[in-house]
C-alpha atoms as a PDB file:
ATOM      1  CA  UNK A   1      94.585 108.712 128.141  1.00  0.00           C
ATOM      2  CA  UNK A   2      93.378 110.907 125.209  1.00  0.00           C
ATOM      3  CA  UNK A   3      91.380 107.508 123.765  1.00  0.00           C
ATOM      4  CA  UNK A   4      89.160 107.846 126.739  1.00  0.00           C
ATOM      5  CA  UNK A   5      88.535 111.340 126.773  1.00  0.00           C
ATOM      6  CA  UNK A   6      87.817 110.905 123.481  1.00  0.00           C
ATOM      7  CA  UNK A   7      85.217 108.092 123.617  1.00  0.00           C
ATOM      8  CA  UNK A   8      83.654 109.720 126.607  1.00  0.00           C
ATOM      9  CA  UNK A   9      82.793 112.878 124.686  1.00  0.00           C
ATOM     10  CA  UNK A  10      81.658 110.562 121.947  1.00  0.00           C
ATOM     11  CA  UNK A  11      79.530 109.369 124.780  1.00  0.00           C
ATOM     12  CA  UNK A  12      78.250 112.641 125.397  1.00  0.00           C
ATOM     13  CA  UNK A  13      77.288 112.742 121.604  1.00  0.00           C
ATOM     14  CA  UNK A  14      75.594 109.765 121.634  1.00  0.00           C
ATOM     15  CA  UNK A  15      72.768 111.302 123.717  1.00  0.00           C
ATOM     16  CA  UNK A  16      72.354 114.438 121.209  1.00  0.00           C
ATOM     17  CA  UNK A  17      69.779 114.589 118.495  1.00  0.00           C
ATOM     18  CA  UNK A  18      72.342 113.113 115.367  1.00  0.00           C
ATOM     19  CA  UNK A  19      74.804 110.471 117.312  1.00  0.00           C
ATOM     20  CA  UNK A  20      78.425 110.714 115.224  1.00  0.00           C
ATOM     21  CA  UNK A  21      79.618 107.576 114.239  1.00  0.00           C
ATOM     22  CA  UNK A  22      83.243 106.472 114.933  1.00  0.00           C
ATOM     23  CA  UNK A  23      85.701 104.238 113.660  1.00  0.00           C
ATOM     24  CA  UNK A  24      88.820 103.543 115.792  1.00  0.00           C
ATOM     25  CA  UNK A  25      91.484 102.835 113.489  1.00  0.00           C
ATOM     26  CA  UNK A  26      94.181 101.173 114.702  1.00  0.00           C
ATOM     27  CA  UNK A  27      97.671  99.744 112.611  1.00  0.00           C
ATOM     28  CA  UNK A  28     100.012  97.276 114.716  1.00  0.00           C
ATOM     29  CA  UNK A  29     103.269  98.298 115.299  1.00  0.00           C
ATOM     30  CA  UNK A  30     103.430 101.058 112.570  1.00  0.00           C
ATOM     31  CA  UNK A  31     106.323 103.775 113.168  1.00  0.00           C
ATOM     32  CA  UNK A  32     105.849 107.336 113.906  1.00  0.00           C
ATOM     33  CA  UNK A  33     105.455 108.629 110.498  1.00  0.00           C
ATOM     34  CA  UNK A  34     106.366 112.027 110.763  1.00  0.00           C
ATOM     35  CA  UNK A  35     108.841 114.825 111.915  1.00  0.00           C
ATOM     36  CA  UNK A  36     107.769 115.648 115.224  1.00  0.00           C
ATOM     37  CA  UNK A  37     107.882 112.336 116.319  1.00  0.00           C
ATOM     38  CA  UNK A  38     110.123 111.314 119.102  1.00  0.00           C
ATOM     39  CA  UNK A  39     113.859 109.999 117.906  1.00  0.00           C
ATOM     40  CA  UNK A  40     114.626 106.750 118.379  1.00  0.00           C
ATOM     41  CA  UNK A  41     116.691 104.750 120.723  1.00  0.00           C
ATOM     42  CA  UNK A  42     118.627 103.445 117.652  1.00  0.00           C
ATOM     43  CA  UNK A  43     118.580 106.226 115.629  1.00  0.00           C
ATOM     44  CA  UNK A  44     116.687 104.449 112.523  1.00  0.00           C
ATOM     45  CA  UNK A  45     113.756 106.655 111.137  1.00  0.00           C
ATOM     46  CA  UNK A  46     111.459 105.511 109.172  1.00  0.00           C
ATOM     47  CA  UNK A  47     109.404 108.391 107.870  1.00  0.00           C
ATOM     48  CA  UNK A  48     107.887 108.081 103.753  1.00  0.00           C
ATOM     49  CA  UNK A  49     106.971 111.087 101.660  1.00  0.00           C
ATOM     50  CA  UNK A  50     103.551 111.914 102.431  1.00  0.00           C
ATOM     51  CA  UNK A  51     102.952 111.547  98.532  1.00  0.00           C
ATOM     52  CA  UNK A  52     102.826 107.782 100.073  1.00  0.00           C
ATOM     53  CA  UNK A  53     100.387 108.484 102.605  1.00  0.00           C
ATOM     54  CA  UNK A  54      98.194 110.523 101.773  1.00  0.00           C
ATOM     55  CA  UNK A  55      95.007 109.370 103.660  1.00  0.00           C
ATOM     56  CA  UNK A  56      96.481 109.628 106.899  1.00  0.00           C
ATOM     57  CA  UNK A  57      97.764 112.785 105.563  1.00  0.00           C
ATOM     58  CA  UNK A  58      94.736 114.099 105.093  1.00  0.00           C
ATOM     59  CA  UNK A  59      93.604 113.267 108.628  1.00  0.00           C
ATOM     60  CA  UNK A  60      96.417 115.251 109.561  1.00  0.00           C
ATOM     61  CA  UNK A  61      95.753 118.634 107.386  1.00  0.00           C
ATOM     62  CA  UNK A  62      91.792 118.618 108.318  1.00  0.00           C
ATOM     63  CA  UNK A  63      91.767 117.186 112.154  1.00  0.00           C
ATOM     64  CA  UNK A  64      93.755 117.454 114.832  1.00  0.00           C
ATOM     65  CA  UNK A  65      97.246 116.139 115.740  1.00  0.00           C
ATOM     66  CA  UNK A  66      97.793 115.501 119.578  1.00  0.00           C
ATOM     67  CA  UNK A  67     101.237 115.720 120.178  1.00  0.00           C
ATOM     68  CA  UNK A  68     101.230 114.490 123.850  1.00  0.00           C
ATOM     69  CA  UNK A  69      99.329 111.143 123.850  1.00  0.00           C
ATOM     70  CA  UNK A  70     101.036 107.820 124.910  1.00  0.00           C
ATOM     71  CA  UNK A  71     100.165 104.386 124.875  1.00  0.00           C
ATOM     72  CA  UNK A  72      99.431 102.236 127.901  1.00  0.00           C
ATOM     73  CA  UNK A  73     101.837  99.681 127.051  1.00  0.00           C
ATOM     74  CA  UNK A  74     104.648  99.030 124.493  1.00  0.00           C
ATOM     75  CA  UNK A  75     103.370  95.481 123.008  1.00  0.00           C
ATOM     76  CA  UNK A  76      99.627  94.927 121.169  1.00  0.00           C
ATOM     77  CA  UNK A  77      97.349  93.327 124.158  1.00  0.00           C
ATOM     78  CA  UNK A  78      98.401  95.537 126.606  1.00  0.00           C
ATOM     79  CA  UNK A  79      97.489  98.373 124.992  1.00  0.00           C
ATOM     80  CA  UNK A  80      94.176  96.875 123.161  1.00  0.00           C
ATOM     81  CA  UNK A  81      93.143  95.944 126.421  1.00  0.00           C
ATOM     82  CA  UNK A  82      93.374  99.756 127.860  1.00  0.00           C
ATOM     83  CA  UNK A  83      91.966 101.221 125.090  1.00  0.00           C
ATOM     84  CA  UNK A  84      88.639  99.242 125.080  1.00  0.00           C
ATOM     85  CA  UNK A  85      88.426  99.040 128.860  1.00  0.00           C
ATOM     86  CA  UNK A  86      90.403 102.707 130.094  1.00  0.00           C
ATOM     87  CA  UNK A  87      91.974 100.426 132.365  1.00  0.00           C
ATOM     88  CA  UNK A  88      95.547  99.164 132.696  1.00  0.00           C
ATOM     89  CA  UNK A  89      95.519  95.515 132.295  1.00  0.00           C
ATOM     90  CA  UNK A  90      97.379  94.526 135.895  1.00  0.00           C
ATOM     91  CA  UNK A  91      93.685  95.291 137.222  1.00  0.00           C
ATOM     92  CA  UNK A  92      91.974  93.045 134.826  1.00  0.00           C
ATOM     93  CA  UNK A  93      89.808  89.918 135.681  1.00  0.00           C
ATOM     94  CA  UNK A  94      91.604  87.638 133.771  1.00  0.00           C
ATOM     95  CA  UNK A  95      95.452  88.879 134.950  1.00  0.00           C
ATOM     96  CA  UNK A  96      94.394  88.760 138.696  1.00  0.00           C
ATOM     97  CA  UNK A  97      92.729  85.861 138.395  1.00  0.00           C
ATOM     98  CA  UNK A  98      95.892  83.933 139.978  1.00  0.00           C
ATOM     99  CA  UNK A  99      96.417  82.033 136.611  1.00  0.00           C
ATOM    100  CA  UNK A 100      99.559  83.749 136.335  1.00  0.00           C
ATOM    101  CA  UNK A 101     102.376  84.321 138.687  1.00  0.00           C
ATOM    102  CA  UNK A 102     102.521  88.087 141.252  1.00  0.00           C
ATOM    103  CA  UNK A 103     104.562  89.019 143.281  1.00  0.00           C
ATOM    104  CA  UNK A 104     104.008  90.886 146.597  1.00  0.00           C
ATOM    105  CA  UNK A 105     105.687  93.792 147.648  1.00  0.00           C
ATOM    106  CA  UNK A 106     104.440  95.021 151.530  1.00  0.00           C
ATOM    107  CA  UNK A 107     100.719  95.120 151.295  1.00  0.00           C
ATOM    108  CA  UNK A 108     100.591  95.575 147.388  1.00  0.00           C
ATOM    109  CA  UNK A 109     100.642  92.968 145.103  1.00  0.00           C
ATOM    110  CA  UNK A 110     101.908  93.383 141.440  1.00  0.00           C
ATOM    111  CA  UNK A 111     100.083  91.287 138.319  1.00  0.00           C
ATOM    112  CA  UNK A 112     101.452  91.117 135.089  1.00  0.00           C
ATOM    113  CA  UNK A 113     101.365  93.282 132.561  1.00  0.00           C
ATOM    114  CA  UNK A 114     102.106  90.954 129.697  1.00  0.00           C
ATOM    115  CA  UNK A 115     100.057  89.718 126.230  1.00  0.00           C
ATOM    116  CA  UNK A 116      98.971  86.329 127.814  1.00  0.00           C
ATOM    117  CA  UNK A 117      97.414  87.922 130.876  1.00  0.00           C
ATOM    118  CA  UNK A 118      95.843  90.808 128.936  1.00  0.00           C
ATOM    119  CA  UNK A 119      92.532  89.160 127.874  1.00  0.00           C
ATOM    120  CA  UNK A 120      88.552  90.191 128.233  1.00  0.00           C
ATOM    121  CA  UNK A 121      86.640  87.684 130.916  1.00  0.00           C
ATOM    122  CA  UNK A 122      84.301  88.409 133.227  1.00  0.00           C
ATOM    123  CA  UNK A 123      83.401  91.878 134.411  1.00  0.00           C
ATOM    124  CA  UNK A 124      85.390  92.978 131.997  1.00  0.00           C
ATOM    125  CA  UNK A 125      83.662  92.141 128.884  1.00  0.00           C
ATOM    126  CA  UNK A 126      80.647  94.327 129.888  1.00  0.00           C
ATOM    127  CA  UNK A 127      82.961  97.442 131.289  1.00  0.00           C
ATOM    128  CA  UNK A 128      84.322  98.261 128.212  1.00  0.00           C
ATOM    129  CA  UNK A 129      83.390 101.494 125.137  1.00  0.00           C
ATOM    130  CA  UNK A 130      82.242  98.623 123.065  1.00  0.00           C
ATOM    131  CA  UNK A 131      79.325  97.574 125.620  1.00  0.00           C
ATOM    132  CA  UNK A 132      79.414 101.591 126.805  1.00  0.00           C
ATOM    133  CA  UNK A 133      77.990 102.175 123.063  1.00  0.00           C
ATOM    134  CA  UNK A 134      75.507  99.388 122.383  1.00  0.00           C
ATOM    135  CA  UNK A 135      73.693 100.328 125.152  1.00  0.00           C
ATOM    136  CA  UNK A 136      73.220 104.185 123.770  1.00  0.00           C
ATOM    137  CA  UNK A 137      71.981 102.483 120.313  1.00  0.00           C
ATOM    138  CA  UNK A 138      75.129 102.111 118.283  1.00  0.00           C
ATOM    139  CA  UNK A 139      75.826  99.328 115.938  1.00  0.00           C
ATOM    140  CA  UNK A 140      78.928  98.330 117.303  1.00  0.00           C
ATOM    141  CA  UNK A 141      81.473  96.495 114.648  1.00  0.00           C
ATOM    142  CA  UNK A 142      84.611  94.892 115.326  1.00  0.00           C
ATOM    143  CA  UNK A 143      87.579  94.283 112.160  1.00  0.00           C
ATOM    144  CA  UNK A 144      90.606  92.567 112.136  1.00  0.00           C
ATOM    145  CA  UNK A 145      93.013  91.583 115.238  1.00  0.00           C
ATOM    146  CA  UNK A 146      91.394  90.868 118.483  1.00  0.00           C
ATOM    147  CA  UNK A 147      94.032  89.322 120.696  1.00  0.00           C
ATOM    148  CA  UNK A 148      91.925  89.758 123.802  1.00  0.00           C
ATOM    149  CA  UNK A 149      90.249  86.316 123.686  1.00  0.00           C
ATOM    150  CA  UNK A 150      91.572  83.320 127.015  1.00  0.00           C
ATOM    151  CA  UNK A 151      93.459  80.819 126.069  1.00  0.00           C
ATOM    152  CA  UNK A 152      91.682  78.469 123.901  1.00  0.00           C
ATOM    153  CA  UNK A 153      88.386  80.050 123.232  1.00  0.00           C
ATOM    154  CA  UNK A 154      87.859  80.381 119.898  1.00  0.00           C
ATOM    155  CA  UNK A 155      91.089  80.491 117.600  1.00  0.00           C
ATOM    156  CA  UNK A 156      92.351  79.817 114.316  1.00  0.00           C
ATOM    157  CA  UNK A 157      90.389  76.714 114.104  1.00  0.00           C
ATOM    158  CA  UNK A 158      87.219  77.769 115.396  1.00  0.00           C
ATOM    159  CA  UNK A 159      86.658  80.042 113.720  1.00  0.00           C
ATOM    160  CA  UNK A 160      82.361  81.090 114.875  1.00  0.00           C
ATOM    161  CA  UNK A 161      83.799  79.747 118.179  1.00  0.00           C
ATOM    162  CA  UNK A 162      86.116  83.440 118.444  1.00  0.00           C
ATOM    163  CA  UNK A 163      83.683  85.200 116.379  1.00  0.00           C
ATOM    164  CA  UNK A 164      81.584  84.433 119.380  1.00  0.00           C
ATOM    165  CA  UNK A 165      84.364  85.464 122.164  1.00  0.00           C
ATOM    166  CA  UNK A 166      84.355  88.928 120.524  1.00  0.00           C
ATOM    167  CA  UNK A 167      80.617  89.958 120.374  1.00  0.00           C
ATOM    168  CA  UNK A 168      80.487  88.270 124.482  1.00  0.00           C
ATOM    169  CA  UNK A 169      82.400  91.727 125.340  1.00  0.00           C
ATOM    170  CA  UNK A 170      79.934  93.721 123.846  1.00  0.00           C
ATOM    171  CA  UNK A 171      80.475  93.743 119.634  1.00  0.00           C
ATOM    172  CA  UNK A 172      76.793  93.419 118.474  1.00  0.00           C
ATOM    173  CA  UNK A 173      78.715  92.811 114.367  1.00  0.00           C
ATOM    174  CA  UNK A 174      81.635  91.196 113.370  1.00  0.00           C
ATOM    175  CA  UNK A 175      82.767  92.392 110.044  1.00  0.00           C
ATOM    176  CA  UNK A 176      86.043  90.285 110.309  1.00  0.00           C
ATOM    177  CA  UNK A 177      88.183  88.455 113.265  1.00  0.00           C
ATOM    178  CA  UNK A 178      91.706  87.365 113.304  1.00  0.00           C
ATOM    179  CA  UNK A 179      92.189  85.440 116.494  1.00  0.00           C
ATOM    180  CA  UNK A 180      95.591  87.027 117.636  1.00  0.00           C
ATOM    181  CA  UNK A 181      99.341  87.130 115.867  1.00  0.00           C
ATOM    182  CA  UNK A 182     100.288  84.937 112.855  1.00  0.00           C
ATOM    183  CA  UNK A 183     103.820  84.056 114.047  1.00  0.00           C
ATOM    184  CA  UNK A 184     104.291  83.209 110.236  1.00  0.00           C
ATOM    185  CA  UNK A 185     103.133  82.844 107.266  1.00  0.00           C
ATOM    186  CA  UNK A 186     102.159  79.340 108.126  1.00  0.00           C
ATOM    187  CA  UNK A 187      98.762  79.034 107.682  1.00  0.00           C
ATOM    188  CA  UNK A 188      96.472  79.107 104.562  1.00  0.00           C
ATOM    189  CA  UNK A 189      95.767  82.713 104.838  1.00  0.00           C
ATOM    190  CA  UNK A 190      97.783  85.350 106.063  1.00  0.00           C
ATOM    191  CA  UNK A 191      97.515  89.201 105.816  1.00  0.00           C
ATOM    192  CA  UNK A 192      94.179  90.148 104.059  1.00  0.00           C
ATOM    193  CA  UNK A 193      93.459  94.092 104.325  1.00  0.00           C
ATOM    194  CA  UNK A 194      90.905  93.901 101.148  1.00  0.00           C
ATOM    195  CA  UNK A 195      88.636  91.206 103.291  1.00  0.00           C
ATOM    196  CA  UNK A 196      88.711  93.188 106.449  1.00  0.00           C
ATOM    197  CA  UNK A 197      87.783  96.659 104.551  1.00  0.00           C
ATOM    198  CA  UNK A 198      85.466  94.617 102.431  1.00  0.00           C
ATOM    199  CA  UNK A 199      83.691  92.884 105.568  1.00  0.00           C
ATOM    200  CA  UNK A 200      83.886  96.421 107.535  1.00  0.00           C
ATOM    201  CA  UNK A 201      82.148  98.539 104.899  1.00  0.00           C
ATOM    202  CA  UNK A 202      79.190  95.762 104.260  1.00  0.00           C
ATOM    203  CA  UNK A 203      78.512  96.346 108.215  1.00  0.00           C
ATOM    204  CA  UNK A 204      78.613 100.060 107.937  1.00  0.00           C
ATOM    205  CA  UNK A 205      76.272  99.996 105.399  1.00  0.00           C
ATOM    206  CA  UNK A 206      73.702  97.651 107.383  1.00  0.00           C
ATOM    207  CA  UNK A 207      73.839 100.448 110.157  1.00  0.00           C
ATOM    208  CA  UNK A 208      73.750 103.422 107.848  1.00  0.00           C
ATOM    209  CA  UNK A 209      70.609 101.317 106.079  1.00  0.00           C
ATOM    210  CA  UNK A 210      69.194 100.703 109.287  1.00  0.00           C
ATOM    211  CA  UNK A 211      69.736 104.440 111.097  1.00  0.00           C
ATOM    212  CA  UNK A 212      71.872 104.012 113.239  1.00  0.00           C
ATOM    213  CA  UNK A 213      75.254 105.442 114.283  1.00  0.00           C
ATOM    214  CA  UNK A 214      78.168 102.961 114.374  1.00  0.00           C
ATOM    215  CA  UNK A 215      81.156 102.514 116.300  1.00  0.00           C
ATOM    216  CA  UNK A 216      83.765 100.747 114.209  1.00  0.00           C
ATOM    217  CA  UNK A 217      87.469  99.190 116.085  1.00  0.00           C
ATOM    218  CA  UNK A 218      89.174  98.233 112.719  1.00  0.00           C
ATOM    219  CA  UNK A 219      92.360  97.111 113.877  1.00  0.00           C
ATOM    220  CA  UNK A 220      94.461  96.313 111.231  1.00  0.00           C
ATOM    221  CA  UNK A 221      97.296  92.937 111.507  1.00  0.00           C
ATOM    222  CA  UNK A 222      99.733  95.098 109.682  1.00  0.00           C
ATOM    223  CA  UNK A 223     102.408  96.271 109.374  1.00  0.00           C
ATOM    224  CA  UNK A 224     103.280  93.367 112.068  1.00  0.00           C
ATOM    225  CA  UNK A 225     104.867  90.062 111.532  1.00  0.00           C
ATOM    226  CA  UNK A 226     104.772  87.888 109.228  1.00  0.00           C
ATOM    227  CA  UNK A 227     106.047  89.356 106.232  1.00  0.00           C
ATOM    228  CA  UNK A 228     103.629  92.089 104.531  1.00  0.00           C
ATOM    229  CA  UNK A 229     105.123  91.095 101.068  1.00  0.00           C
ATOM    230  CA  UNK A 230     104.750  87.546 100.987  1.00  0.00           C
ATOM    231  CA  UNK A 231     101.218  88.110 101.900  1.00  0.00           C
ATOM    232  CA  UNK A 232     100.286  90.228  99.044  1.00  0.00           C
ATOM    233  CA  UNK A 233     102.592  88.113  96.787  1.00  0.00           C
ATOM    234  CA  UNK A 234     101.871  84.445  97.940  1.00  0.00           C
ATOM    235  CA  UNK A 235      98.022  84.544  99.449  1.00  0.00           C
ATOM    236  CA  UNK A 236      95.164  85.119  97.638  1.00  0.00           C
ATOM    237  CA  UNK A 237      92.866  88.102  98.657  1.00  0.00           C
ATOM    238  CA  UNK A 238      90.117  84.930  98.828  1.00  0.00           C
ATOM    239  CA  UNK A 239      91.907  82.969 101.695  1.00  0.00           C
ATOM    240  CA  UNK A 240      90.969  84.525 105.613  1.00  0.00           C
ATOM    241  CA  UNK A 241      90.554  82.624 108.159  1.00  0.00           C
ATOM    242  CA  UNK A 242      86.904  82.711 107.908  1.00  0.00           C
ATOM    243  CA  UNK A 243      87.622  80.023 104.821  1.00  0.00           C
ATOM    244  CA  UNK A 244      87.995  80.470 100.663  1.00  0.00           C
ATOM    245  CA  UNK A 245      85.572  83.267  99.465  1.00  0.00           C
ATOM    246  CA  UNK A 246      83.906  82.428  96.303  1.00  0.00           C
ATOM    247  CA  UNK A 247      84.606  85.952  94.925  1.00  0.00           C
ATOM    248  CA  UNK A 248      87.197  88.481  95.531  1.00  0.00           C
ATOM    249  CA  UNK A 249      86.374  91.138  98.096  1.00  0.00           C
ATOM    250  CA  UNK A 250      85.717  93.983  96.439  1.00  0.00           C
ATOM    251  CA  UNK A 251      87.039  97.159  97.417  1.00  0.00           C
ATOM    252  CA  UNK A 252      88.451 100.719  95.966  1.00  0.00           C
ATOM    253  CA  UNK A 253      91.634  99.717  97.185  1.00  0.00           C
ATOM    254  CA  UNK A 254      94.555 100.119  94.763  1.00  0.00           C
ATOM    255  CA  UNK A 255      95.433  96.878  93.807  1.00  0.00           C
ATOM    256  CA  UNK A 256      98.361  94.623  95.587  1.00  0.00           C
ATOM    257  CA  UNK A 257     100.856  94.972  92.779  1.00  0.00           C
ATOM    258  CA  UNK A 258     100.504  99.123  93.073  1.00  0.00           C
ATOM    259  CA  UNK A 259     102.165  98.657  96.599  1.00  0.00           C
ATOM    260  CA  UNK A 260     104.461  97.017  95.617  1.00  0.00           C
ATOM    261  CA  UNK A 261     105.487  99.486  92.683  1.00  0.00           C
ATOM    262  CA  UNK A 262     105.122 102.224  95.148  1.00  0.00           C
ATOM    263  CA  UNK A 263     106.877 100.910  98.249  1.00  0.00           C
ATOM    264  CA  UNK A 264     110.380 101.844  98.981  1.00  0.00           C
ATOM    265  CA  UNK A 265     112.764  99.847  96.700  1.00  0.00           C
ATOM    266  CA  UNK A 266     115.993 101.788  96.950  1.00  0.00           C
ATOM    267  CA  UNK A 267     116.444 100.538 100.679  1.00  0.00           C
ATOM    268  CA  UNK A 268     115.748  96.993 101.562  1.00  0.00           C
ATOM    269  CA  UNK A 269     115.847  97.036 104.953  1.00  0.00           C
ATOM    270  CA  UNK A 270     112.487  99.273 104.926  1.00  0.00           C
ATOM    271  CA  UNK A 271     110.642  97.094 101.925  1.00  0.00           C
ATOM    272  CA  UNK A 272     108.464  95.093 104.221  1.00  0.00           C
ATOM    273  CA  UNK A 273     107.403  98.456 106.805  1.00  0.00           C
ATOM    274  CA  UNK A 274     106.768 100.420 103.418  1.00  0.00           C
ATOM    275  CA  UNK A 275     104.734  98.215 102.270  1.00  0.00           C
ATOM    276  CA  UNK A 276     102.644  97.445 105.350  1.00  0.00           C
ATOM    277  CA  UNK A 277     102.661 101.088 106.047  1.00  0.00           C
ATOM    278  CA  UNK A 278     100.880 101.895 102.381  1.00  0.00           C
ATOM    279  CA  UNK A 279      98.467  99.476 102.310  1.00  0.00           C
ATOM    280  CA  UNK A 280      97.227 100.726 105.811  1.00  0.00           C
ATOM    281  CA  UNK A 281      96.627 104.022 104.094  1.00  0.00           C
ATOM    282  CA  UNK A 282      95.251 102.581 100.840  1.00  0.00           C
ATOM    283  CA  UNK A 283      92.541 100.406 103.465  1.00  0.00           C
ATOM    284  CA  UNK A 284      91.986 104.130 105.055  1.00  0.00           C
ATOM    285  CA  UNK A 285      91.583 106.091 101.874  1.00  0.00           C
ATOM    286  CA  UNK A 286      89.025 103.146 100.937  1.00  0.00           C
ATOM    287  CA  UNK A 287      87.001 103.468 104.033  1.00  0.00           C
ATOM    288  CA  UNK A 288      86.927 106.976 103.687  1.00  0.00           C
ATOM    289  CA  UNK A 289      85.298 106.811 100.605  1.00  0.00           C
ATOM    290  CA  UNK A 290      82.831 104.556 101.810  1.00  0.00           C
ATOM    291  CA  UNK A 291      81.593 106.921 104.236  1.00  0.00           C
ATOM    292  CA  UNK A 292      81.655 109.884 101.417  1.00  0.00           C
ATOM    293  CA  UNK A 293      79.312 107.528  99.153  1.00  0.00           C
ATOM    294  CA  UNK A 294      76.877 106.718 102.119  1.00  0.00           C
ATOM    295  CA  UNK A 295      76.568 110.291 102.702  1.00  0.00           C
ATOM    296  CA  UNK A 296      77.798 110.082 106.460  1.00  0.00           C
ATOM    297  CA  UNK A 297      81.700 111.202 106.267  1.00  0.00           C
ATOM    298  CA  UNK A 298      80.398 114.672 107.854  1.00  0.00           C
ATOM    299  CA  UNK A 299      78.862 113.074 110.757  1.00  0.00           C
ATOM    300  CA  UNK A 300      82.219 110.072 111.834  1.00  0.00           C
ATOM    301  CA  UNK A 301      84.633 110.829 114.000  1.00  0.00           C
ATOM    302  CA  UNK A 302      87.971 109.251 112.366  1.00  0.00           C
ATOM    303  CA  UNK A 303      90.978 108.133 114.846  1.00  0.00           C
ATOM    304  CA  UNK A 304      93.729 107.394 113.362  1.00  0.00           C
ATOM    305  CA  UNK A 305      96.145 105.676 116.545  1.00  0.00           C
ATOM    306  CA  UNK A 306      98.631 103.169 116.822  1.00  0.00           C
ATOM    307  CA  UNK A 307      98.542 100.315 119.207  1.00  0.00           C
ATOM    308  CA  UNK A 308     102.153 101.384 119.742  1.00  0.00           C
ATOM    309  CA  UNK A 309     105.207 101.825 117.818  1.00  0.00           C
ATOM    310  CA  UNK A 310     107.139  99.613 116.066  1.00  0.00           C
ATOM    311  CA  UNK A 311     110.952 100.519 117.752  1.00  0.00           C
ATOM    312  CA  UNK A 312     111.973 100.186 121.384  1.00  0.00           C
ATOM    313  CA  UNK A 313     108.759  97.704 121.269  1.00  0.00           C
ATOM    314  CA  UNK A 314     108.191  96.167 124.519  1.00  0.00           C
ATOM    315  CA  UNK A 315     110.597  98.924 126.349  1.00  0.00           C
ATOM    316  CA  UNK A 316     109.407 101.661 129.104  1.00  0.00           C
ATOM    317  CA  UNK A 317     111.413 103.902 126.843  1.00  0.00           C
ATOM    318  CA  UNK A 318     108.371 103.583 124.214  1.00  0.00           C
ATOM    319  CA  UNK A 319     105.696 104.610 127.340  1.00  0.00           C
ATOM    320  CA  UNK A 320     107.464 107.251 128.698  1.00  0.00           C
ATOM    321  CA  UNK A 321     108.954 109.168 126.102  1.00  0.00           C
ATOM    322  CA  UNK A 322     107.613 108.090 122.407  1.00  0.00           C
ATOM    323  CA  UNK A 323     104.607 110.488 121.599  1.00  0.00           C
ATOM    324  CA  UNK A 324     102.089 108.512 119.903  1.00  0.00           C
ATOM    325  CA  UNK A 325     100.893 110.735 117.633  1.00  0.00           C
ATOM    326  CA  UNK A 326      96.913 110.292 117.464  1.00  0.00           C
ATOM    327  CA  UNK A 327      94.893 111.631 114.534  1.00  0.00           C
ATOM    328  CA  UNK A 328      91.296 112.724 115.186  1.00  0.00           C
ATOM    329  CA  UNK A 329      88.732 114.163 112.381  1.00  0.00           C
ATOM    330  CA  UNK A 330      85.873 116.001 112.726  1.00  0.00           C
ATOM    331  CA  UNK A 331      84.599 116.607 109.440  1.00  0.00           C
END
């Protein structure tokens, strides 16, 4: 998997005189953006003017497009899980663990490759990039979505409690945590990009401040479920489920009401993936210029990947034949 080969020359680096640093960045379920991506099984396309995009844009004029790189698995754990570990997650601790049902077919037995079963326990949470890269000196910084965690360790309302579950796997920092999925917009916080760029940049500064490279897995909740415009039009930017911040993150983010302006009005049916899909750039464009004012963009390796796709989710026609089309700067 090009994620692998990737982290394992980042590996390499690590050993050499100036360490890059790298930030994984990962939206959930955002579409393939662009021409050459694969057509769909239903023939809907969502693809924006890059005038919309233009930090993931830019990614793609000065890096490197891979053309031929797939995901492990059509839905988010799965393919978290592989990512982290370079393992497919029928082999992990927690799915063979006998908690959930196999089935046995001559002398091989089959374990599921679902979300449930996809979490980090055991040997698992030390075999991992994550643990890989503390251990050659990087400040290693998780943001955003984890969905890895067992059942019932940690979650919405314990919140230190999965704070805790993430750095066991190897995450010395973590800049911000959402637990898993919000099914809907049913708690008191709900989408909050400015807090998880906000959180993310405070921890690359410590490292930058303290010399030493950083690995950062910012994995965005959007554009997912629930609904991207309800969160930027009925949450505050001070609720996350960390609690009520006494101040507003601050960020170089445009603000909420310019993605609105700017997302697609014309068809409704696209409104809410619009939206998601341009505040994932604006949360790029602002982490990029983080690393420009701390003097470090020439020495990070940016990847710009999805988790998977957001049609033909949860299909083999998504492994096999959807090209996820991986971003990767040098700069």
């Amino acid at each position: 998997m090009l994620l692998v080969v990737v982290f394992h020359y980042c590996l390499v680096l690590a050993t050499a005189a100036s360490s890059p640093n790298v930030i994984l960045f990962m939206p959930d379920d955002m579409h393939h953006l662009w021409s050459e991506s694969p057509p769909s099984v239903s023939g809907d396309v969502f693809q924006p003017d890059s005038s919309l995009i233009p930090h993931m844009q830019r990614v793609r004029n000065e890096g490197a497009v891979f053309m031929n790189a797939y995901v492990a698995g059509p839905k988010c754990a799965p393919s978290r899980y592989n990512v982290l570990t370079g393992r497919y997650c029928s082999t992990s601790v927690y799915s063979t663990s006998g908690q959930y049902a196999s089935s046995t077919s001559g002398n091989y037995t089959r374990f599921p490759v679902t979300v449930p079963a996809c979490k980090l326990s055991g040997d698992d949470e030390t075999t991992n990039i994550q643990t890989m890269l503390s251990n050659a000196g990087y400040t290693t910084i998780h943001s955003g979505k984890w969905h890895l965690a067992e059942k019932n360790v940690g979650g919405y309302d314990d919140y230190d409690g999965t704070v805790t579950a993430v750095k066991n796997t190897g995450f010395t920092e973590v800049a911000s945590v959402y637990y898993t999925n919000m099914d809907k917009n049913d708690y008191n916080f709900s989408h909050n990009v400015e807090w998880t760029v906000n959180t993310s940049i405070a921890k690359m500064e410590e490292a930058v401040a303290a010399d030493n490279p950083f690995f950062l897995y910012f994995a965005h909740t959007i554009p997912h479920a629930p609904s991207n415009e309800e969160a930027l039009c009925n949450f505050s930017v001070k609720s996350t489920p960390a609690g009520w911040l006494d101040e507003e993150p601050a960020t170089t983010m445009p603000s909420r009401q310019s993605i609105l302006d700017r997302a697609y009005s014309s068809d409704s049916s696209w409104r809410d993936t619009s939206i998601g899909t341009i505040w994932v750039d604006d949360s790029l464009g602002a982490l990029m210029t983080s690393l420009e004012a701390l003097g470090v963009l020439d020495n990070t390796i940016i990847i710009v990947t999805q988790d998977h796709g957001q049609l033909a989710k949860n299909t083999l026609y998504q492994v096999i034949f959807a090209s996820l089309v991986s971003l990767l700067l040098c700069v």
